[in-house]
Protein backbone atom coordinates (compact mmCIF):
# COMPACT_ATOMS: atom_id res chain seq x y z
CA UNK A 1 17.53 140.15 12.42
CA UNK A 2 20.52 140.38 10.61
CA UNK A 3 21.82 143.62 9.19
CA UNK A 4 25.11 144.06 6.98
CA UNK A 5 26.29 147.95 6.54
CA UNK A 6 28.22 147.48 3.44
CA UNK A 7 27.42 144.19 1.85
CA UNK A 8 29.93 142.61 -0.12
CA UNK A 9 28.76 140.21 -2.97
CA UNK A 10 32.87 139.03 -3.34
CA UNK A 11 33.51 138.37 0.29
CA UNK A 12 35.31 134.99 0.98
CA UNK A 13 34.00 135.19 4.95
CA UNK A 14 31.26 136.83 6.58
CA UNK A 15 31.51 137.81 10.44
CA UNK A 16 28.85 138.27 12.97
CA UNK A 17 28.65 140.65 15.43
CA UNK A 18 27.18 140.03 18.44
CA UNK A 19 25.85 143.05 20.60
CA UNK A 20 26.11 143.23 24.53
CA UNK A 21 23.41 143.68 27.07
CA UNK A 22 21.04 146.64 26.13
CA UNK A 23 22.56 147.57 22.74
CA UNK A 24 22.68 146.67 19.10
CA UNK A 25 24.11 146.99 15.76
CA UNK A 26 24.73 150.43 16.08
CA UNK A 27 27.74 148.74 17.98
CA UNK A 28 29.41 147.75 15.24
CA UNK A 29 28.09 150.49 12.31
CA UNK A 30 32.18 152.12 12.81
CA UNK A 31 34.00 148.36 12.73
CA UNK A 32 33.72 148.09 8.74
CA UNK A 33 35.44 151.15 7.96
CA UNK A 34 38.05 150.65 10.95
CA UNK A 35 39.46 147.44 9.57
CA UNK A 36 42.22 147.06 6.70
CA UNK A 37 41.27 147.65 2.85
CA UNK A 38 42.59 144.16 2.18
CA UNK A 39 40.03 142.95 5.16
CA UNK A 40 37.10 144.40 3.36
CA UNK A 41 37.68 143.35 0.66
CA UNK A 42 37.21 140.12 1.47
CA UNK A 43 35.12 139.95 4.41
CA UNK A 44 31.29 140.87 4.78
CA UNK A 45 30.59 142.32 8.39
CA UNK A 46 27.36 141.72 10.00
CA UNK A 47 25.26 142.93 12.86
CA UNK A 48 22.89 140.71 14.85
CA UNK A 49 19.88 142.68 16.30
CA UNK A 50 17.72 140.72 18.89
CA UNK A 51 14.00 141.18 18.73
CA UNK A 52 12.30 144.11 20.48
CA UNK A 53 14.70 146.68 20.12
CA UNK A 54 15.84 149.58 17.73
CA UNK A 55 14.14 148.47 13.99
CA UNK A 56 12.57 144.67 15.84
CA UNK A 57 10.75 146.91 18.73
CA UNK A 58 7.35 145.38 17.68
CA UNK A 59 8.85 141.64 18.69
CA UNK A 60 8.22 140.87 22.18
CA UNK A 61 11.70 141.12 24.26
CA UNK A 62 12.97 137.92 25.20
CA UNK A 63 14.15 136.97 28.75
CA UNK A 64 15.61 132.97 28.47
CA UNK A 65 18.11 132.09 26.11
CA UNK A 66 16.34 129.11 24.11
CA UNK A 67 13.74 130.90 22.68
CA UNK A 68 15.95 133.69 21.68
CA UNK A 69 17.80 131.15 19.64
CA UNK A 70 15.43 129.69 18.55
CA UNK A 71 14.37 132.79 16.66
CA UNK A 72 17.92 133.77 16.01
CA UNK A 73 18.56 130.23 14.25
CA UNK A 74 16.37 130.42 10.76
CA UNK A 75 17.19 133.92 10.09
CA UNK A 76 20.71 132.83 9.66
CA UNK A 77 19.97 130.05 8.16
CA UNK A 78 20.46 132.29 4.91
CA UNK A 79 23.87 133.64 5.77
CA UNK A 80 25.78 130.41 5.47
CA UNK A 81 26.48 129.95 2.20
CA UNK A 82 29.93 131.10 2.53
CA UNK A 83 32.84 130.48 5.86
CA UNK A 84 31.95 132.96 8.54
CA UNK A 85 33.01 133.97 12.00
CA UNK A 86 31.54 134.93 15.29
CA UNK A 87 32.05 138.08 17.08
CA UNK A 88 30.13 138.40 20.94
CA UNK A 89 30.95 140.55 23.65
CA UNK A 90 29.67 139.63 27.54
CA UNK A 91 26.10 138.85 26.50
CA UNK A 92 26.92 138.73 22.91
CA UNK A 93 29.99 135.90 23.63
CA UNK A 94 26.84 133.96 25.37
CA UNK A 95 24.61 134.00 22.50
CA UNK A 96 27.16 133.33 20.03
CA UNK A 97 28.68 130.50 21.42
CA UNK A 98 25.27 128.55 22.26
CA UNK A 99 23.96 129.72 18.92
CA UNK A 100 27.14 127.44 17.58
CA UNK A 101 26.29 124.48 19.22
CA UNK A 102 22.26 125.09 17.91
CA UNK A 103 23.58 125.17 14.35
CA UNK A 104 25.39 122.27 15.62
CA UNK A 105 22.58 120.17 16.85
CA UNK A 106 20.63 121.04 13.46
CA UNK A 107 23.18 119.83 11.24
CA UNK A 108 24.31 123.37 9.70
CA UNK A 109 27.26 124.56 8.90
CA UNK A 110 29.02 126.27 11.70
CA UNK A 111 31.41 128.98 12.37
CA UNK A 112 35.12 128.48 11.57
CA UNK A 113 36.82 130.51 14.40
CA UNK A 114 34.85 132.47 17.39
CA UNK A 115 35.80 135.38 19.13
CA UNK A 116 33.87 135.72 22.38
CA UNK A 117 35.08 138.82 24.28
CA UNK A 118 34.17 139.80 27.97
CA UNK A 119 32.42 136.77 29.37
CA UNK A 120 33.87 134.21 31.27
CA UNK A 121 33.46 130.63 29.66
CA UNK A 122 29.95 129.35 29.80
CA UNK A 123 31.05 125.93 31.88
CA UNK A 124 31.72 128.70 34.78
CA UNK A 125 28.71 129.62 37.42
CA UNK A 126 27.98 133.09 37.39
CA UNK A 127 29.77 134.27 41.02
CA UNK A 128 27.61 137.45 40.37
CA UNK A 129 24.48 138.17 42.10
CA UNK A 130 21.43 138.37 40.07
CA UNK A 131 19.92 142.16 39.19
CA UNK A 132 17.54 141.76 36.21
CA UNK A 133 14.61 141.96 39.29
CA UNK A 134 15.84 144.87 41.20
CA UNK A 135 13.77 147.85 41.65
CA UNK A 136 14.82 150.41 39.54
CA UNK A 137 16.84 152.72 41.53
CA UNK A 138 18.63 149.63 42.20
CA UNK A 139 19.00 148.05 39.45
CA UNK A 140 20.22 151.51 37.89
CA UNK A 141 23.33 151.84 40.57
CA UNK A 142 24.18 148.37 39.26
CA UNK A 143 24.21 149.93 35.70
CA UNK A 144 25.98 153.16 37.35
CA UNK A 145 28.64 150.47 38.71
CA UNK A 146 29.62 149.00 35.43
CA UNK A 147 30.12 150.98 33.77
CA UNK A 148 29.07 151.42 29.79
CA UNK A 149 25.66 153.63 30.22
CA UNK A 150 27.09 157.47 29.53
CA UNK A 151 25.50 159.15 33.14
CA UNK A 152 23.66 161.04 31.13
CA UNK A 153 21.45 157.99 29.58
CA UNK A 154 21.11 157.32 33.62
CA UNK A 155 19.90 160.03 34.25
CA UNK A 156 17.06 160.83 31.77
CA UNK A 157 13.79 159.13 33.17
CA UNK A 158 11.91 159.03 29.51
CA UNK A 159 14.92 157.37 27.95
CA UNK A 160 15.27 154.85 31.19
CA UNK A 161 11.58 154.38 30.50
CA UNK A 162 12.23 152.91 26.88
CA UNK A 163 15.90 151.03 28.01
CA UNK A 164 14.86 149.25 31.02
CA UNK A 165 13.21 146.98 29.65
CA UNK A 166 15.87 145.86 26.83
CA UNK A 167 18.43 146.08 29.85
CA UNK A 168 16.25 143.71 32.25
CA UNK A 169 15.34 141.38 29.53
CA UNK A 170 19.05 140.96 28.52
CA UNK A 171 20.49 140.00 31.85
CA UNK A 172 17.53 137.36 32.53
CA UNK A 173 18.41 136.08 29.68
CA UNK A 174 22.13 135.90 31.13
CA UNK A 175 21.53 134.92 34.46
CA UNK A 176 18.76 132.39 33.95
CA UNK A 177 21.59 130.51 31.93
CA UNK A 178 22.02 126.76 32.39
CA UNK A 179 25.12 125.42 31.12
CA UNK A 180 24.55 121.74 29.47
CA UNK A 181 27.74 119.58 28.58
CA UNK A 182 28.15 119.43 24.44
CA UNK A 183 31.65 118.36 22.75
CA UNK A 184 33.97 121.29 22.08
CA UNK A 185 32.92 123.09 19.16
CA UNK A 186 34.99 122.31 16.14
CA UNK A 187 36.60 125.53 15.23
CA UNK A 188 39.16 127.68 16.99
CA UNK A 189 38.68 130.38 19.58
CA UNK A 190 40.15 133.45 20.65
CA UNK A 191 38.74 134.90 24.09
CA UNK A 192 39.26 139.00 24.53
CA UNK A 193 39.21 140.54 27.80
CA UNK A 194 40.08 143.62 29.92
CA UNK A 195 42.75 143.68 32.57
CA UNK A 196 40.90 145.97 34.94
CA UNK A 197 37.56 144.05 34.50
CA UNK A 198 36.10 143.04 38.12
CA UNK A 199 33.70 141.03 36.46
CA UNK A 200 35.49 138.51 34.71
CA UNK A 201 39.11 137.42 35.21
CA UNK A 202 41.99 136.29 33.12
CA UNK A 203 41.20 132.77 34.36
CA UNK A 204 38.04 132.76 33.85
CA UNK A 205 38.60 133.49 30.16
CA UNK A 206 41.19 130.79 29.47
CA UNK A 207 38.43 128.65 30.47
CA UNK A 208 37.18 128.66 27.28
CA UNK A 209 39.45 126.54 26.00
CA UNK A 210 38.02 123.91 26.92
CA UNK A 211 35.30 124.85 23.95
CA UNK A 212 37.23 124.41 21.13
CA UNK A 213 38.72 121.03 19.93
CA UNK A 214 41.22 123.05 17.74
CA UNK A 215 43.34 126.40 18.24
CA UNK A 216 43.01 128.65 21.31
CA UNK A 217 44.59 131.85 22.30
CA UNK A 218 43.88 134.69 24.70
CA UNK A 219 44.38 138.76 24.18
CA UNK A 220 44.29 140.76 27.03
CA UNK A 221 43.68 144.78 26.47
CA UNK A 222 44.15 147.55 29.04
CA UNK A 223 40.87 148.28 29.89
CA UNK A 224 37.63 147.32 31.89
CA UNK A 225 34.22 145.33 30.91
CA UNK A 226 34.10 148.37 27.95
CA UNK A 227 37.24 147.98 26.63
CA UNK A 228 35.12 147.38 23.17
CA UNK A 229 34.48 150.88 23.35
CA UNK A 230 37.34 152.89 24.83
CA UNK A 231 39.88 150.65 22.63
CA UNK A 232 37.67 150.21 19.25
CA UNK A 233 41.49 150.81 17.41
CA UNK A 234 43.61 148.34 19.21
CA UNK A 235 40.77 145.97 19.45
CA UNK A 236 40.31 146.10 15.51
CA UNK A 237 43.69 145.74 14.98
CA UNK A 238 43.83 142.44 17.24
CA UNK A 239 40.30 141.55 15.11
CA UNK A 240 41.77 142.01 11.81
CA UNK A 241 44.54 139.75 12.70
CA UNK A 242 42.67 136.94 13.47
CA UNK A 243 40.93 137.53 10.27
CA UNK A 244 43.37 137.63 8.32
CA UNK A 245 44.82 134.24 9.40
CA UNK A 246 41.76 133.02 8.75
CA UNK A 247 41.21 133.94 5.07
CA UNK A 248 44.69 132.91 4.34
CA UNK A 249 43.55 128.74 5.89
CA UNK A 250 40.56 129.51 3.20
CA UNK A 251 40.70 127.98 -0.44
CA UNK A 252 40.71 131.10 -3.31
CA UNK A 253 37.38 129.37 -4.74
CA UNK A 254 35.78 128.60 -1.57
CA UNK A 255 33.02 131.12 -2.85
């Protein structure tokens, strides 16, 4: 599902916002408001929900990454009638990325630039031990440990009860990944990350440059894995940079 807070019937490029592991587009409700008049004006923001959570909790969670995309892939079949843009952070960066190279495969238009934020490039094996099968109590210290789950979310067993689930199915999806060699994607990339995140290092994100047979470039912001959240300002203001650029490369009567 596909959900656009303030649509925009003039925009000239629409960007997708990809959700980490466990949350949704309540993640980026704030972003539309936070960017630049002259952004909005000209730029529709969208959320991607997954199935079987918030508004889609009647869908069945999903725990490999094909058949998530393959449900992911009509619904936005009717969003690209105009340029647009992909935002993903850690499990979001995933999706987005291999949803690219789907669109790719099926002959549809794909994105023009990608921002994939807090996941090391997909080529990469995962040096991280697998959790989405712990037992609870451990799998919750693993939550504890990085971070992004306010303690008090932790520890309230009824709402644990309801976000487990979303939470388990979201790394399996993650650490079940198989990386298959594609050509680079044909649109430019910019790779966020957090100084002080253990999980995924500087290196690691220059790695996906090898994704991109056109521009690359690499921002670095003082945080950890959350930096989306304890930075929202100087992250938006990196964002609407890159957006900018890119509505200036775009023809007046692209629309």
């Amino acid at each position: 599902m596909v959900t656009c807070p303030k649509p925009n019937s003039q925009a000239r490029l629409r960007l997708f916002c990809f959700p980490f592991a466990g949350a949704g587009p309540w993640t980026f409700t704030s972003w539309v408001d936070g960017l630049p008049s002259d952004i909005q004006l000209e730029t529709e923001l969208c959320s991607v929900q997954f199935p079987g959570r918030e508004t889609n909790r009647r869908d069945h969670l999903l725990t490999r990454l094909p058949p998530l995309l393959e449900a992911l892939t009509p619904v936005f079949q009717t969003y690209l009638n105009i340029p647009f843009a992909f935002f993903g952070h850690s499990m979001g960066a995933l999706v987005s990325f291999e949803l690219a190279r789907q669109l790719r495969r099926q002959g549809l238009p794909g994105p023009v630039h990608m921002i994939v934020s807090g996941h090391r490039a997909p080529q990469l094996p995962d040096p991280n031990p697998a959790i989405h099968q712990l037992p609870d109590a451990e799998f919750l210290a693993k939550l504890r440990n990085l971070g992004g789950t306010p303690e008090e979310a932790l520890q309230n067993p009824e709402l644990m009860e309801l976000f487990l689930p979303v939470l388990r199915a979201d790394f399996a999806v993650c650490e079940t990944y198989v990386y298959a060699a594609e050509e680079p994607l044909d649109c430019s990339i910019t790779a966020f990350g957090g100084n002080c995140d253990y999980r995924v290092s500087r290196e690691e994100l220059s790695a996906w440059q090898a994704q991109s047979c056109k521009s690359f470039s690499l921002r670095m912001f003082p945080g950890d894995h959350f930096f989306l959240q304890s930075l929202r300002v100087p992250v938006l203001q990196v964002l609407a940079e890159d957006l900018k650029k890119l509505l200036r490369r775009l023809p007046k009567d692209c629309c």
